[in-house]
C-alpha atoms as a PDB file:
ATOM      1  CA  UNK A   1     -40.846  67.032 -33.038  1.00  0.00           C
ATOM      2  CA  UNK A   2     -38.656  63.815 -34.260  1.00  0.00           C
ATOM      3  CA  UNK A   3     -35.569  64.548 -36.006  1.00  0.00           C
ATOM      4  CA  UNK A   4     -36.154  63.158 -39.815  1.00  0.00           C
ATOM      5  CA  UNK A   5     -32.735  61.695 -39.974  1.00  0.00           C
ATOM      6  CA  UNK A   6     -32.718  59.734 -36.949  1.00  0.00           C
ATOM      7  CA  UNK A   7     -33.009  56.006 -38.319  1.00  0.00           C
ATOM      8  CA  UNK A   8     -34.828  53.827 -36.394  1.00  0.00           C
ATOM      9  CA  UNK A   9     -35.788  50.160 -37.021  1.00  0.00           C
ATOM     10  CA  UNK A  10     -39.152  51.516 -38.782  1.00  0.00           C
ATOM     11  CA  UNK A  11     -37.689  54.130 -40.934  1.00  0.00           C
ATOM     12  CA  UNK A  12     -34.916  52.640 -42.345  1.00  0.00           C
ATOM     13  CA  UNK A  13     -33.848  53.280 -45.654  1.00  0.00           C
ATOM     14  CA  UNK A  14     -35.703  51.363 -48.208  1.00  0.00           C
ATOM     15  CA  UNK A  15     -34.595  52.843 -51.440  1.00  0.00           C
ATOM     16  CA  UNK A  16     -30.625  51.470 -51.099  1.00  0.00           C
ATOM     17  CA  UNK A  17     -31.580  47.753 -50.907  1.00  0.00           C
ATOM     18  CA  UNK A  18     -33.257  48.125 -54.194  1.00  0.00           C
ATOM     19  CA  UNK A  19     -30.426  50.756 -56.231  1.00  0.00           C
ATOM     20  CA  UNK A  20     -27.936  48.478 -55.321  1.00  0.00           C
ATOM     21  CA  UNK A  21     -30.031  45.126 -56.760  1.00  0.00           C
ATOM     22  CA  UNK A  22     -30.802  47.031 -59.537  1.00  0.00           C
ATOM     23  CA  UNK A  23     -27.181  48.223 -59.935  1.00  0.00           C
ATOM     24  CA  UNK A  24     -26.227  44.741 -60.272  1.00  0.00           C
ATOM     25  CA  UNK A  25     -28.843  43.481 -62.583  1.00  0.00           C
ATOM     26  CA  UNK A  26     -29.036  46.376 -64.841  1.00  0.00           C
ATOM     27  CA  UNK A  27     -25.231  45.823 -66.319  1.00  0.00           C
ATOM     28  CA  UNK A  28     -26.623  44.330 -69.399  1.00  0.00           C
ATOM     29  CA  UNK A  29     -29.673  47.348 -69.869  1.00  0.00           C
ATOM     30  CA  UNK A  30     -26.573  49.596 -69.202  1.00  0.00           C
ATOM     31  CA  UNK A  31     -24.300  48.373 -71.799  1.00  0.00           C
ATOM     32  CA  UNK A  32     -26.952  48.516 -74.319  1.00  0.00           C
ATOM     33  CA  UNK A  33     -28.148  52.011 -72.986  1.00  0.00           C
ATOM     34  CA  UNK A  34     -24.353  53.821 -73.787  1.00  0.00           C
ATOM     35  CA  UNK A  35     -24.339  51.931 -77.067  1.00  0.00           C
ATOM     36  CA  UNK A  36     -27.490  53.515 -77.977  1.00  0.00           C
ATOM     37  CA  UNK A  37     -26.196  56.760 -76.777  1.00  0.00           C
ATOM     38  CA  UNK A  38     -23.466  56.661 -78.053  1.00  0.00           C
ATOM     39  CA  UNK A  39     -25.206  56.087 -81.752  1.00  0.00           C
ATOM     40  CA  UNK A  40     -26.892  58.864 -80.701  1.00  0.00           C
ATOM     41  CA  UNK A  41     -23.990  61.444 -80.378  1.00  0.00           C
ATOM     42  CA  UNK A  42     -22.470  59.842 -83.713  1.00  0.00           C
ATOM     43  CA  UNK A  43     -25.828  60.859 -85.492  1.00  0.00           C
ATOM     44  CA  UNK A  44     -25.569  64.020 -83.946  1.00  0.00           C
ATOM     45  CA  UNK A  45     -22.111  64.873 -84.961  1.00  0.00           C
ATOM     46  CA  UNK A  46     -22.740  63.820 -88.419  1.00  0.00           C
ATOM     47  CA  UNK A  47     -25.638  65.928 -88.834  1.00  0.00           C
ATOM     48  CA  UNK A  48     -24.466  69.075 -87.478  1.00  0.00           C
ATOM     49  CA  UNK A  49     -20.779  68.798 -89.403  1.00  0.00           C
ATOM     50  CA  UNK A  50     -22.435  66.554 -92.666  1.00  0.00           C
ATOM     51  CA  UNK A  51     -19.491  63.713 -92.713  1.00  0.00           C
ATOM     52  CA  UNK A  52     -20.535  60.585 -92.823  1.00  0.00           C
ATOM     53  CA  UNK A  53     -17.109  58.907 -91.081  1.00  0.00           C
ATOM     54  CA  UNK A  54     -18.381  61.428 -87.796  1.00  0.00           C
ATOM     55  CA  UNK A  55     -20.858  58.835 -86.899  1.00  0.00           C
ATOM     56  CA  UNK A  56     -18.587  56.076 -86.072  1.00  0.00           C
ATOM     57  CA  UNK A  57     -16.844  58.525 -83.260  1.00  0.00           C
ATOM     58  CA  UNK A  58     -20.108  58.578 -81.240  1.00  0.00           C
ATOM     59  CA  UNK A  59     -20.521  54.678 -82.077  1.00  0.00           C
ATOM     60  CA  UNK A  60     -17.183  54.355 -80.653  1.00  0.00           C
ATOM     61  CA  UNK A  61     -17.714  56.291 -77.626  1.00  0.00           C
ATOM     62  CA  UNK A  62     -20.809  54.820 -76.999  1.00  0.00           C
ATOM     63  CA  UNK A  63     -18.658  51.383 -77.374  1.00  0.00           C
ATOM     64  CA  UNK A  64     -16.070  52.561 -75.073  1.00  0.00           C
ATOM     65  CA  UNK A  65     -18.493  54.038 -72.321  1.00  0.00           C
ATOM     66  CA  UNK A  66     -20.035  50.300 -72.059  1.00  0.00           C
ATOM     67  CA  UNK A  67     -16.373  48.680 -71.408  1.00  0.00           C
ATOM     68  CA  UNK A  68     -16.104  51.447 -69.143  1.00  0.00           C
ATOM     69  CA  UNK A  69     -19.345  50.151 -67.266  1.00  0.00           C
ATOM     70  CA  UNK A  70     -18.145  46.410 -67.490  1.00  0.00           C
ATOM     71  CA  UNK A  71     -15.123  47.560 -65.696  1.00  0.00           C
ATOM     72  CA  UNK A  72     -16.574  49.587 -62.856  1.00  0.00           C
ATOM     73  CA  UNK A  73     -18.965  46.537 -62.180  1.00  0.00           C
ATOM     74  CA  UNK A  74     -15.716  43.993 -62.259  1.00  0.00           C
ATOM     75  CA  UNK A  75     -13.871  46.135 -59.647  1.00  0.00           C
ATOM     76  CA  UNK A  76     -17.156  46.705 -57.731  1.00  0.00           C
ATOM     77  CA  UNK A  77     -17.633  42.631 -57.420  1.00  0.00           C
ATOM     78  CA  UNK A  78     -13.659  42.399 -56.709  1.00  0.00           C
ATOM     79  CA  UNK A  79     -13.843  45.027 -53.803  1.00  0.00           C
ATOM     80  CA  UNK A  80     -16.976  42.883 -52.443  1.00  0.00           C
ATOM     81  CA  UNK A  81     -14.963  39.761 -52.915  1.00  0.00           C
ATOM     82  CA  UNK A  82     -12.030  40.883 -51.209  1.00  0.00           C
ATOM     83  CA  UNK A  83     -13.730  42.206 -47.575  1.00  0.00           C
ATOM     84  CA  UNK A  84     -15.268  38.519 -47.763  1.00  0.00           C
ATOM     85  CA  UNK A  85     -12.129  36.896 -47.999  1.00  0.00           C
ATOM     86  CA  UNK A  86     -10.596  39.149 -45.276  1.00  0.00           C
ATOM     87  CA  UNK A  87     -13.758  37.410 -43.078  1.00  0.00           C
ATOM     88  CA  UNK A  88     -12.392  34.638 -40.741  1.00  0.00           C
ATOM     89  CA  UNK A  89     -15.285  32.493 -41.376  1.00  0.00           C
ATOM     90  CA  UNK A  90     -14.557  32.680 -45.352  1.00  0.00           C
ATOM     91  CA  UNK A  91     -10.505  32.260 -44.787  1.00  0.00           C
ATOM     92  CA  UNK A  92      -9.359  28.730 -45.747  1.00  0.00           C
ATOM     93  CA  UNK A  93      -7.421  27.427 -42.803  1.00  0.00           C
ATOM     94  CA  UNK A  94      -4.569  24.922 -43.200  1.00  0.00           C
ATOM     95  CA  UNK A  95      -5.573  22.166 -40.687  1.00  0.00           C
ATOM     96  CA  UNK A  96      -3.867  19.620 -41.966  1.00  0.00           C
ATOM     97  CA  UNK A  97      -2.242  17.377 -39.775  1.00  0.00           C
ATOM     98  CA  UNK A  98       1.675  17.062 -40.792  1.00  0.00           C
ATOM     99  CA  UNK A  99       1.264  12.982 -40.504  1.00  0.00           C
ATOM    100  CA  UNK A 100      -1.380  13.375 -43.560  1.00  0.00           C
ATOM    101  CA  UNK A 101       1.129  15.424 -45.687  1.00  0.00           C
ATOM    102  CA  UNK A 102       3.869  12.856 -45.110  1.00  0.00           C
ATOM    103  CA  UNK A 103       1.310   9.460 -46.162  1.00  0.00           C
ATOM    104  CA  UNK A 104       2.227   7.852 -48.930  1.00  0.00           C
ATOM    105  CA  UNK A 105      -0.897   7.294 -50.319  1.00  0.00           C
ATOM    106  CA  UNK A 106       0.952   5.114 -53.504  1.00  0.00           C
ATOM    107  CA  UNK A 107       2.731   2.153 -51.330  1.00  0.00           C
ATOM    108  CA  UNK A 108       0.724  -0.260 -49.281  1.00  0.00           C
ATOM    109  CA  UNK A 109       1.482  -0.884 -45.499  1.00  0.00           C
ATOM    110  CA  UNK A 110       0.214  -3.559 -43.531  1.00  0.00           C
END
């Protein structure tokens, strides 16, 4: 009997490839998603306590939850961005030669 969670090359994952493109695109969809939910919970509120004012708390949240998502996708891009600058074949190297630093570029020399 084979072991389900052994991994070979034909039974890798496929699912995590596509969350994590999806993760990515789906920042926009998301935004607009806790906006909507949060309009939701405002109408909510206001309809089980009857003031009108309650409805802008859920619109707020719902506000709130989608900076909330902007943020988490920011530092998620930042983390990404900083392991490829760590790389060596990303790092800018400093091969100038000191002669080139020295030329004066502005006086001419025959």
């Amino acid at each position: 009997m084979a072991n389900e969670t052994n991994e070979t090359p034909e039974h890798k994952p496929r699912i995590k490839p596509i969350i994590e493109a999806a993760d990515s695109l789906s920042l926009g969809i998301s935004m607009v998603v806790a906006v909507l939910m949060g309009v939701g919970i405002g109408w909510l509120i206001k309809s089980f306590s009857g003031v009108a004012w309650t409805f802008w708390i859920g619109v707020g949240i719902g506000i709130a939850a989608a900076i909330l998502n902007v943020y988490k996708a920011y530092s998620k891009q930042y983390q990404e961005y900083e392991a490829l600058a760590k790389e060596p074949r990303y790092a800018i190297k400093k091969e100038l030669d000191d002669e080139e630093d020295e030329d004066d570029y502005g006086s001419k020399s025959y």
